[in-house]
C-alpha atoms as a PDB file:
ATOM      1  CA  UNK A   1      -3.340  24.089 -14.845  1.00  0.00           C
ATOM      2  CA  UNK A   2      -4.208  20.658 -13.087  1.00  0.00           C
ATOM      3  CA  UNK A   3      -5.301  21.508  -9.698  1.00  0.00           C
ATOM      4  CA  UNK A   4      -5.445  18.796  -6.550  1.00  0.00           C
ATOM      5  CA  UNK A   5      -9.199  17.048  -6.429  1.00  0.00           C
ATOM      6  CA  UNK A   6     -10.624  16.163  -2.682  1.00  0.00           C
ATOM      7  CA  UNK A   7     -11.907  12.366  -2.667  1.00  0.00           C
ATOM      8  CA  UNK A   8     -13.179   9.845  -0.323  1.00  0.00           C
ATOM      9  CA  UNK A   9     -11.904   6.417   0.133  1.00  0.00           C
ATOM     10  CA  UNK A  10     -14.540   3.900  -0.538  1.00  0.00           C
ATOM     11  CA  UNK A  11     -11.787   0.987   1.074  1.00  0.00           C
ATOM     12  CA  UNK A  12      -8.272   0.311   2.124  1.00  0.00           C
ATOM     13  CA  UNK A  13      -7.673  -3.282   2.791  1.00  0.00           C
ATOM     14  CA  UNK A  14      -4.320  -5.314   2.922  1.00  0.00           C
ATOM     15  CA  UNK A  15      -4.772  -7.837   0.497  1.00  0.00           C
ATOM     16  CA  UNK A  16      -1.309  -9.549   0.917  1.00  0.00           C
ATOM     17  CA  UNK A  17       1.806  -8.619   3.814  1.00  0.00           C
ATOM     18  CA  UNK A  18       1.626  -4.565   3.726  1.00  0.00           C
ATOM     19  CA  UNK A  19       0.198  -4.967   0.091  1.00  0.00           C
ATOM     20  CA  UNK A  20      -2.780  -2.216   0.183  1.00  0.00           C
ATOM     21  CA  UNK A  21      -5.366  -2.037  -2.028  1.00  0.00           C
ATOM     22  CA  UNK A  22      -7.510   1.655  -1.795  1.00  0.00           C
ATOM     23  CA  UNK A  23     -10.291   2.427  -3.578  1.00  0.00           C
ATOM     24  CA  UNK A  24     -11.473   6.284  -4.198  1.00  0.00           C
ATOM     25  CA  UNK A  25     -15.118   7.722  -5.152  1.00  0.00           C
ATOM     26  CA  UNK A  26     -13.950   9.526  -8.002  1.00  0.00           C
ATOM     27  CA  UNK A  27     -12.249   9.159 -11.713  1.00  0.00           C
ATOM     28  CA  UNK A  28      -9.955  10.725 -13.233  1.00  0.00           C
ATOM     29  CA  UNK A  29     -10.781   9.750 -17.042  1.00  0.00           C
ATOM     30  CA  UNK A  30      -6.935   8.763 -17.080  1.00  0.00           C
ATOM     31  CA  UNK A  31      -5.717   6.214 -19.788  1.00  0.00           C
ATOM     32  CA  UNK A  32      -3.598   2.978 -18.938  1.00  0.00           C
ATOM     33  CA  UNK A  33      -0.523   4.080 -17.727  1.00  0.00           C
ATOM     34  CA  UNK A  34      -0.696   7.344 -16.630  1.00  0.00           C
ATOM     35  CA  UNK A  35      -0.333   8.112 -12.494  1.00  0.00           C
ATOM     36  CA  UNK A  36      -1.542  11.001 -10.142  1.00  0.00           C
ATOM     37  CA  UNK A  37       0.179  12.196  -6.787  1.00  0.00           C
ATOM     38  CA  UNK A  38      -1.348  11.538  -3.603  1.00  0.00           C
ATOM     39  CA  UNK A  39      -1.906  13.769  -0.857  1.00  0.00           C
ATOM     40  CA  UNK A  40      -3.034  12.937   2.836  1.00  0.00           C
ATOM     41  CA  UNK A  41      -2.910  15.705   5.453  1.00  0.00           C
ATOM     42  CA  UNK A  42      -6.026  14.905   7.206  1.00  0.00           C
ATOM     43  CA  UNK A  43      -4.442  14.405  10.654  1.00  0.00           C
ATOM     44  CA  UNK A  44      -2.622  16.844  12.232  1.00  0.00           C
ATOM     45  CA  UNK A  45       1.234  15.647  13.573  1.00  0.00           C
ATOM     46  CA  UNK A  46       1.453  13.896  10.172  1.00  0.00           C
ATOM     47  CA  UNK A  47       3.803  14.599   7.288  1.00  0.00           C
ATOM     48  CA  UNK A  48       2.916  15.928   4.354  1.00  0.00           C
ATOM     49  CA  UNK A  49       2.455  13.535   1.974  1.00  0.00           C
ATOM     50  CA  UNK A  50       2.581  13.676  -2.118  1.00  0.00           C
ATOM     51  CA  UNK A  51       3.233  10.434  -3.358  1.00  0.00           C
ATOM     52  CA  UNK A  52       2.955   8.978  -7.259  1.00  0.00           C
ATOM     53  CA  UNK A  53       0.682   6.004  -7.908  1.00  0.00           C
ATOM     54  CA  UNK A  54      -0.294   4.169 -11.223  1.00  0.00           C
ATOM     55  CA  UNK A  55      -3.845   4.196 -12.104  1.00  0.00           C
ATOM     56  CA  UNK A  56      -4.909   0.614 -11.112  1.00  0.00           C
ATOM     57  CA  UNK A  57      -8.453   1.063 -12.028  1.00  0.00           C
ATOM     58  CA  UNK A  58     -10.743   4.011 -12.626  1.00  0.00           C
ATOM     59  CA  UNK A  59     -14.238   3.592 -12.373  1.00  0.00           C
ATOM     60  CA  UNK A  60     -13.568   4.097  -8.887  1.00  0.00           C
ATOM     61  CA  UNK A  61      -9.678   5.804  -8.663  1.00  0.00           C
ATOM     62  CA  UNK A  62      -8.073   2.413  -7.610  1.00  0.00           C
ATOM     63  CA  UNK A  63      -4.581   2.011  -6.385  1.00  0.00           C
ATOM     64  CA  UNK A  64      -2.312  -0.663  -5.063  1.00  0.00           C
ATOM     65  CA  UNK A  65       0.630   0.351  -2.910  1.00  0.00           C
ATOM     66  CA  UNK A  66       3.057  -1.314  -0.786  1.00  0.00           C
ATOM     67  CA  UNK A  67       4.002  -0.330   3.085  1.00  0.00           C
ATOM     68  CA  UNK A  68       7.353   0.757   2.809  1.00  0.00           C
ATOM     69  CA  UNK A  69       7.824   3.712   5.350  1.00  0.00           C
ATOM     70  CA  UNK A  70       6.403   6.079   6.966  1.00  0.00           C
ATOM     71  CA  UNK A  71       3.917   8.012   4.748  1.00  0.00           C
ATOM     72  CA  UNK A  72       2.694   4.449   3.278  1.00  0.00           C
ATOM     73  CA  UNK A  73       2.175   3.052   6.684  1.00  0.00           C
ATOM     74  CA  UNK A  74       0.141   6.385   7.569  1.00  0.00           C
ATOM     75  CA  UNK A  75      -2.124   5.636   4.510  1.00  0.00           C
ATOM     76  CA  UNK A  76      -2.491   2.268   5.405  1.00  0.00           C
ATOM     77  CA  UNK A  77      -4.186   3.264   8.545  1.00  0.00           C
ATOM     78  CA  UNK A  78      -6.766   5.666   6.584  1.00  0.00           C
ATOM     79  CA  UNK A  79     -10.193   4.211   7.802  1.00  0.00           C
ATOM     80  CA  UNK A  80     -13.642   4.843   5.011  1.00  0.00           C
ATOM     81  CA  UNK A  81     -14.689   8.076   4.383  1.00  0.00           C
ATOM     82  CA  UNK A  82     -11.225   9.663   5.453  1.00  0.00           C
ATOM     83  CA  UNK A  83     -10.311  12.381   2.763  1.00  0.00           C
ATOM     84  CA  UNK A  84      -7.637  12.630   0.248  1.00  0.00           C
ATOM     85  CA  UNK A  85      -6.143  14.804  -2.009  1.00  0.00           C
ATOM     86  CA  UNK A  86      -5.321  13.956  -5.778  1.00  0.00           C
ATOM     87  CA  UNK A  87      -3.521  15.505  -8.611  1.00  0.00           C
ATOM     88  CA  UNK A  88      -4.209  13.806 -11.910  1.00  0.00           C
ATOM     89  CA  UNK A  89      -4.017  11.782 -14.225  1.00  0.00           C
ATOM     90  CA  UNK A  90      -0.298  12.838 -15.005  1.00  0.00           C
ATOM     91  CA  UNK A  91       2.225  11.851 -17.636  1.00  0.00           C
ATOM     92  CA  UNK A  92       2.215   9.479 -20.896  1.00  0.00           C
ATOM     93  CA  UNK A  93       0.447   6.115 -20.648  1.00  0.00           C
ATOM     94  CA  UNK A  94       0.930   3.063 -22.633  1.00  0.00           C
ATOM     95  CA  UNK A  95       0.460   3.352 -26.811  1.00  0.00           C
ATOM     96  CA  UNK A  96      -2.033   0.990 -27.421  1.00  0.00           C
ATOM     97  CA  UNK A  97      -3.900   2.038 -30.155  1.00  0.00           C
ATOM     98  CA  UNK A  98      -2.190  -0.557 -32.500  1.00  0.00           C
ATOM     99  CA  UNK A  99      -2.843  -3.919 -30.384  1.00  0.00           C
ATOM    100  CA  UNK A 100      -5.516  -5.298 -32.346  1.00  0.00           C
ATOM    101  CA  UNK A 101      -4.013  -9.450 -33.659  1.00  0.00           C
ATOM    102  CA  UNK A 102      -0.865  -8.416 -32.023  1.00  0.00           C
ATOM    103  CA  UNK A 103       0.721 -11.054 -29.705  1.00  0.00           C
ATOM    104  CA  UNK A 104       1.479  -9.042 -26.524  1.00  0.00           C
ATOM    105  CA  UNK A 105       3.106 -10.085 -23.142  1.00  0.00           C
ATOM    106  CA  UNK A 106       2.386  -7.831 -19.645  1.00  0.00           C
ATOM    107  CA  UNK A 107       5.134  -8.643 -17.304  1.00  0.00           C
ATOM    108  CA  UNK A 108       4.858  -7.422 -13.975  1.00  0.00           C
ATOM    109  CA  UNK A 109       7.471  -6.888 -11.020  1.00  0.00           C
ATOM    110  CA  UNK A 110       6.007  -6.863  -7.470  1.00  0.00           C
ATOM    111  CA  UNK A 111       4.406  -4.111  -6.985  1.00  0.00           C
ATOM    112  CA  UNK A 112       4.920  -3.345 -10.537  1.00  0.00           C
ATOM    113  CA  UNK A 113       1.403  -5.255 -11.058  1.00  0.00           C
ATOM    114  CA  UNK A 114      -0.523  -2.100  -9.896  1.00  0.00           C
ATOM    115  CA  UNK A 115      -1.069  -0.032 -13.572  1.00  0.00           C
ATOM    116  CA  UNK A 116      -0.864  -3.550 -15.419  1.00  0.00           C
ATOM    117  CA  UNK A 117      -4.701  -4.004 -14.435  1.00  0.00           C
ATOM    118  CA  UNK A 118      -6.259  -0.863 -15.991  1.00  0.00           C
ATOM    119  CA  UNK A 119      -3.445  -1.947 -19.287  1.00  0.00           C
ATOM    120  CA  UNK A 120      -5.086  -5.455 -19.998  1.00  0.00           C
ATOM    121  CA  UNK A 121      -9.227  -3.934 -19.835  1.00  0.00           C
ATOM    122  CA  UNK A 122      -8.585  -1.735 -22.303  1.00  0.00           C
ATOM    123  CA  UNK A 123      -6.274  -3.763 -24.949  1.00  0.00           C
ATOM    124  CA  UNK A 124      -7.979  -5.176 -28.171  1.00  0.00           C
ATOM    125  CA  UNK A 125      -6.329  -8.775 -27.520  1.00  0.00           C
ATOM    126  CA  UNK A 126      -5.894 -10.429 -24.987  1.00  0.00           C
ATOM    127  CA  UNK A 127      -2.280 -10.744 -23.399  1.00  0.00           C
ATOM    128  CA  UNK A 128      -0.516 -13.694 -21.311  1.00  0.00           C
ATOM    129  CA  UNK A 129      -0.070 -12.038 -18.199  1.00  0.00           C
ATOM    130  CA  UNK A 130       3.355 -13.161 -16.388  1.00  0.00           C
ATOM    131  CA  UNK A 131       4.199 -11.590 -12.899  1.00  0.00           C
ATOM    132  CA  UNK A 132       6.940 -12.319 -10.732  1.00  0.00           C
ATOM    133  CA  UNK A 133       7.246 -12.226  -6.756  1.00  0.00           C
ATOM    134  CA  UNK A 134       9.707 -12.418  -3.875  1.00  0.00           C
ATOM    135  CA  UNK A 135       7.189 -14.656  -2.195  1.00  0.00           C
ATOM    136  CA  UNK A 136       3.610 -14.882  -1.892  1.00  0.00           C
ATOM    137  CA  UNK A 137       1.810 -13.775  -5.068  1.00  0.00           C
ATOM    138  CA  UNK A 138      -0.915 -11.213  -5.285  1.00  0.00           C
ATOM    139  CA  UNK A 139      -3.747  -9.805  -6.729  1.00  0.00           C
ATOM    140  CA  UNK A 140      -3.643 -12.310 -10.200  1.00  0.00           C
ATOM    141  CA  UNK A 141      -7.268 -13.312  -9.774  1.00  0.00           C
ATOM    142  CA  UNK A 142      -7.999  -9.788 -10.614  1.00  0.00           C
ATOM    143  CA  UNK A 143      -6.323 -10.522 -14.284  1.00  0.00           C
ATOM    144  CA  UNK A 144      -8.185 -13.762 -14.965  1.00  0.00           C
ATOM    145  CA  UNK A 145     -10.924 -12.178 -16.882  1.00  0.00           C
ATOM    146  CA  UNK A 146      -9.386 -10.061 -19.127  1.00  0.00           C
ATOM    147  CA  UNK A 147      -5.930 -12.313 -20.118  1.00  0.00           C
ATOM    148  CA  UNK A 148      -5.446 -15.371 -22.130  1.00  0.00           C
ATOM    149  CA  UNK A 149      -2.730 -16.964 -19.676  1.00  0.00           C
ATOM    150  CA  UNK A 150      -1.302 -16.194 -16.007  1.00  0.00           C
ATOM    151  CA  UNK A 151       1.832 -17.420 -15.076  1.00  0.00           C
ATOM    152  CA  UNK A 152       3.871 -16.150 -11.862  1.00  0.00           C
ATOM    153  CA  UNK A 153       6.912 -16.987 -10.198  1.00  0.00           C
ATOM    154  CA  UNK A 154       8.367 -16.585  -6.852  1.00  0.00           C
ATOM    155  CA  UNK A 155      11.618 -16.256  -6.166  1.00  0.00           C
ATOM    156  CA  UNK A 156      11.983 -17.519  -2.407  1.00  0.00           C
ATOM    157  CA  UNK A 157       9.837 -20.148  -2.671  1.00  0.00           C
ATOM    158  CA  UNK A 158      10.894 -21.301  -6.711  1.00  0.00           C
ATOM    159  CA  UNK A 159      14.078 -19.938  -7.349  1.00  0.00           C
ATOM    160  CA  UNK A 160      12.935 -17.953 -10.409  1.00  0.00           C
ATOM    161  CA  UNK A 161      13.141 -14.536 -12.162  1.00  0.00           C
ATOM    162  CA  UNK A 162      10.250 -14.368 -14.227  1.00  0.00           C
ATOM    163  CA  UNK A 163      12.334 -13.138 -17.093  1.00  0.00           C
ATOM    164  CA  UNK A 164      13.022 -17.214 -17.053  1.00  0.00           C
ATOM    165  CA  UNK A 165       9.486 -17.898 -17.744  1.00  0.00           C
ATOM    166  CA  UNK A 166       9.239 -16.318 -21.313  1.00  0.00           C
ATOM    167  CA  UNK A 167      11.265 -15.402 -24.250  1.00  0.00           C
ATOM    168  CA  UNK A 168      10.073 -11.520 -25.347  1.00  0.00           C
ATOM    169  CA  UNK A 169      11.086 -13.012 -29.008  1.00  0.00           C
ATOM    170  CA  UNK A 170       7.766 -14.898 -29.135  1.00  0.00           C
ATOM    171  CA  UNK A 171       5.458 -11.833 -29.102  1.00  0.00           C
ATOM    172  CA  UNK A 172       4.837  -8.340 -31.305  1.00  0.00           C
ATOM    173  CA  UNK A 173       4.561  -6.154 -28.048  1.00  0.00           C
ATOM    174  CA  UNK A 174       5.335  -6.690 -24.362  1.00  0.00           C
ATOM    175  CA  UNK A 175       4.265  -4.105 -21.611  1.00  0.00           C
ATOM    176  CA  UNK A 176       5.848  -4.193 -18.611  1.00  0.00           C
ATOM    177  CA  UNK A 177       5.929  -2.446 -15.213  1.00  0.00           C
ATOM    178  CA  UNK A 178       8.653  -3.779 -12.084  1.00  0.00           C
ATOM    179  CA  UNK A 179      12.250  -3.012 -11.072  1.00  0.00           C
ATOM    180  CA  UNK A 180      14.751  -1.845 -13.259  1.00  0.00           C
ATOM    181  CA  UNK A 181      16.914  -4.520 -13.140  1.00  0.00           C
ATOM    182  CA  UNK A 182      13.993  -6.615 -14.502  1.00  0.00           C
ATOM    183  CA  UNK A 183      13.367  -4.008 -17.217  1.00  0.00           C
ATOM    184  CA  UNK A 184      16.920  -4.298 -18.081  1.00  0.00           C
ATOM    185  CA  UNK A 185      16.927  -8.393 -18.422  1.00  0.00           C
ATOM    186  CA  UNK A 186      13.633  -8.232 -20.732  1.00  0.00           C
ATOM    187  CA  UNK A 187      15.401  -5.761 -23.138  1.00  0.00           C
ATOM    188  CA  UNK A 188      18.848  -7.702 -23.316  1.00  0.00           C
ATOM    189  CA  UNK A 189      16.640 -10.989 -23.983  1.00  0.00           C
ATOM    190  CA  UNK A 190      14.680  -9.278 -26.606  1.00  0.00           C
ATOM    191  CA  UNK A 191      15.441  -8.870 -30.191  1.00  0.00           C
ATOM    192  CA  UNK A 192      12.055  -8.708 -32.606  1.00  0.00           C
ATOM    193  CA  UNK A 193       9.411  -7.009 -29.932  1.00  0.00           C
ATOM    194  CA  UNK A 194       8.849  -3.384 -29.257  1.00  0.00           C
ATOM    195  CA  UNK A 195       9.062  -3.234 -25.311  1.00  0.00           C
ATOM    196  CA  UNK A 196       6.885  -0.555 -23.686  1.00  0.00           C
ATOM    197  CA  UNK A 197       8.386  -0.001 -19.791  1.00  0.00           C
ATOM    198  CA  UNK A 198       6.672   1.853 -16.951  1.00  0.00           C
ATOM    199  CA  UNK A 199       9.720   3.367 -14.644  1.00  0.00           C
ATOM    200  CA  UNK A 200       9.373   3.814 -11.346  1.00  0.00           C
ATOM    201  CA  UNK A 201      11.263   7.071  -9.869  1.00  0.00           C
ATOM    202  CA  UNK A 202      10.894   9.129  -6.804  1.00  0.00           C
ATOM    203  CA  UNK A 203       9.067  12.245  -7.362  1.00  0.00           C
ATOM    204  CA  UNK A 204       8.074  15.548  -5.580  1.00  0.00           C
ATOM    205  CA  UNK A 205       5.480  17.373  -7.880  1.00  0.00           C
ATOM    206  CA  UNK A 206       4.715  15.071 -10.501  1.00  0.00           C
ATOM    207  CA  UNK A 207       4.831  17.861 -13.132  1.00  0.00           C
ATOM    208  CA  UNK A 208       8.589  18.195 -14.445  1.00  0.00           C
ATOM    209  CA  UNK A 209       9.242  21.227 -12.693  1.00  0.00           C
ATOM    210  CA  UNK A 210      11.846  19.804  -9.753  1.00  0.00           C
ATOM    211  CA  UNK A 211      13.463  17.548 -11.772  1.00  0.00           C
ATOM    212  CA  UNK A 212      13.853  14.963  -9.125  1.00  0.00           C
ATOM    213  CA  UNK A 213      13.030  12.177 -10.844  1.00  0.00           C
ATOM    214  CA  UNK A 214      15.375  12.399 -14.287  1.00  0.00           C
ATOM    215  CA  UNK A 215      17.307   9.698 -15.338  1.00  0.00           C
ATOM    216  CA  UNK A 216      19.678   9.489 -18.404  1.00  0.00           C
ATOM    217  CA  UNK A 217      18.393   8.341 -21.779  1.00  0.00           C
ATOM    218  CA  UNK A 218      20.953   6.366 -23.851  1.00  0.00           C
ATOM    219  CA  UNK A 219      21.916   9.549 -26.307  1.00  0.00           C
ATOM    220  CA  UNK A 220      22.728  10.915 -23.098  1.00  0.00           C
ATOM    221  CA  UNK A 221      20.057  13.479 -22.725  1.00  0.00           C
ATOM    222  CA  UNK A 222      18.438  13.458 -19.248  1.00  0.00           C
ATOM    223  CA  UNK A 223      14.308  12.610 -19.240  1.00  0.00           C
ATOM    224  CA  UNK A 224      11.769  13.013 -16.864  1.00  0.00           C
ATOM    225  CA  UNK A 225       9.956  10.263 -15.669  1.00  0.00           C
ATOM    226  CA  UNK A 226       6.977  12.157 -14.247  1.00  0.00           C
ATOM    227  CA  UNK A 227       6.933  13.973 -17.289  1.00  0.00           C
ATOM    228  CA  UNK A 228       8.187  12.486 -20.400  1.00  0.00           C
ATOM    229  CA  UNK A 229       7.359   9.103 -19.041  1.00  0.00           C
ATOM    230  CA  UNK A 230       6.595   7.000 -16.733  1.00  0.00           C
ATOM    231  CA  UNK A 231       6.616   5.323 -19.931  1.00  0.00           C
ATOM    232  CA  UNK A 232       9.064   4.412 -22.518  1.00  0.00           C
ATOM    233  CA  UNK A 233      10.157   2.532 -25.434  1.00  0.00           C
ATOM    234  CA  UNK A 234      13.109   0.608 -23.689  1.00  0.00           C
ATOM    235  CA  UNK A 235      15.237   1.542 -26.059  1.00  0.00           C
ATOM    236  CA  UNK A 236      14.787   4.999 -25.161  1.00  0.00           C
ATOM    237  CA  UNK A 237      16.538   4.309 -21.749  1.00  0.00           C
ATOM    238  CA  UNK A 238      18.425   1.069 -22.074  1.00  0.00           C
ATOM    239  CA  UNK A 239      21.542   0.345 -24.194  1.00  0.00           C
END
């Protein structure tokens, strides 16, 4: 039975408006895709937290989270050294043992971008790498190495989805992480690739056991994200 690790943080900086970036001295030996719950009850007066986060990077735990409420705005004030709790690595990654000459897409959706990172270092090809914003982009430099292309979009300042920057019909396998909505649009464009999505869902242990995070698969059988997932073929969830 998975247990919760202690760690340190090594760094929490903003790098973009409440876009966090904190970095852990451990590893969890997770593979791309996969998340672990966070725990942060080093103060007292503050709530208990337990929050899910992809695996960013893992030679030092990495994650990338965005300020949203309360418990996010208390981890954004964690200073070095302050201690966390972490349960992980948890649920099914990415398949990517078949990538090799295979032209792949990674899409990202804000803050969707976060697990896409730890995806592209470990595929045998290189990917074009497409990530869409509200407004001000993030964290793309990070991809340069390890894609053959970057393209991004934002929507306040261009006007654009990026589901209007590709066609999923020119590639073998597109990964992508983001909002459902943009899930959604890449499966109704797509007709030859297999789509692999990453679903976001609120969650309370992480483990299947509340159940709080199901959503309805399209035989009509309700799935865990946390467990079954986070991901899926997106046929698996979308009609």
């Amino acid at each position: 039975m998975k247990t919760y690790k202690k760690g340190k943080i090594l760094e929490n900086i903003e790098i973009g408006p409440n876009i966090y970036k904190m970095t852990l001295d451990i590893s969890l030996d997770g593979k791309p895709g996969q998340f672990f719950m966070l725990r942060c009850d080093s103060f007292r007066n503050e709530p208990l937290l337990s929050r899910p986060f992809g695996i960013c990077d893992d030679n030092n735990l990495t994650i990338l989270y965005q300020v949203v409420g309360e418990g996010t705005d208390i981890m954004a004030g964690l200073t070095k050294d302050a201690e966390v709790k972490i349960l992980g690595p948890l649920g099914n990654g990415f398949r990517i043992d078949d990538t090799k000459d295979k032209k792949i897409a990674v899409v990202a959706g804000g803050i969707g971008i976060a697990p896409l990172l730890y995806l592209v270092k470990n595929l045998d090809t290189k990917a074009d790498f497409y990530a869409g914003f509200t407004n001000d982009s993030y964290f793309t430099e990070e991809f340069k190495p390890y894609v053959k292309s970057i393209t991004y979009t934002s929507f306040e300042k261009d006007g654009k989805f990026i589901t209007e920057a590709f066609d999923p019909n020119d590639y073998d396998i597109i990964y992508a992480c983001g909002p459902n909505p943009m899930l959604k649009a890449i499966h109704d464009m797509n007709e030859t690739a297999e789509i692999q999505i990453s679903m976001e869902a609120h969650m309370a242990c992480g483990i299947g056991a509340c159940l709080g995070c199901t959503v309805e698969s399209v035989d009509g059988e309700f799935i865990r994200v946390c467990k079954d997932g986070p991901v899926f073929d997106s046929r698996e969830v979308f009609e």
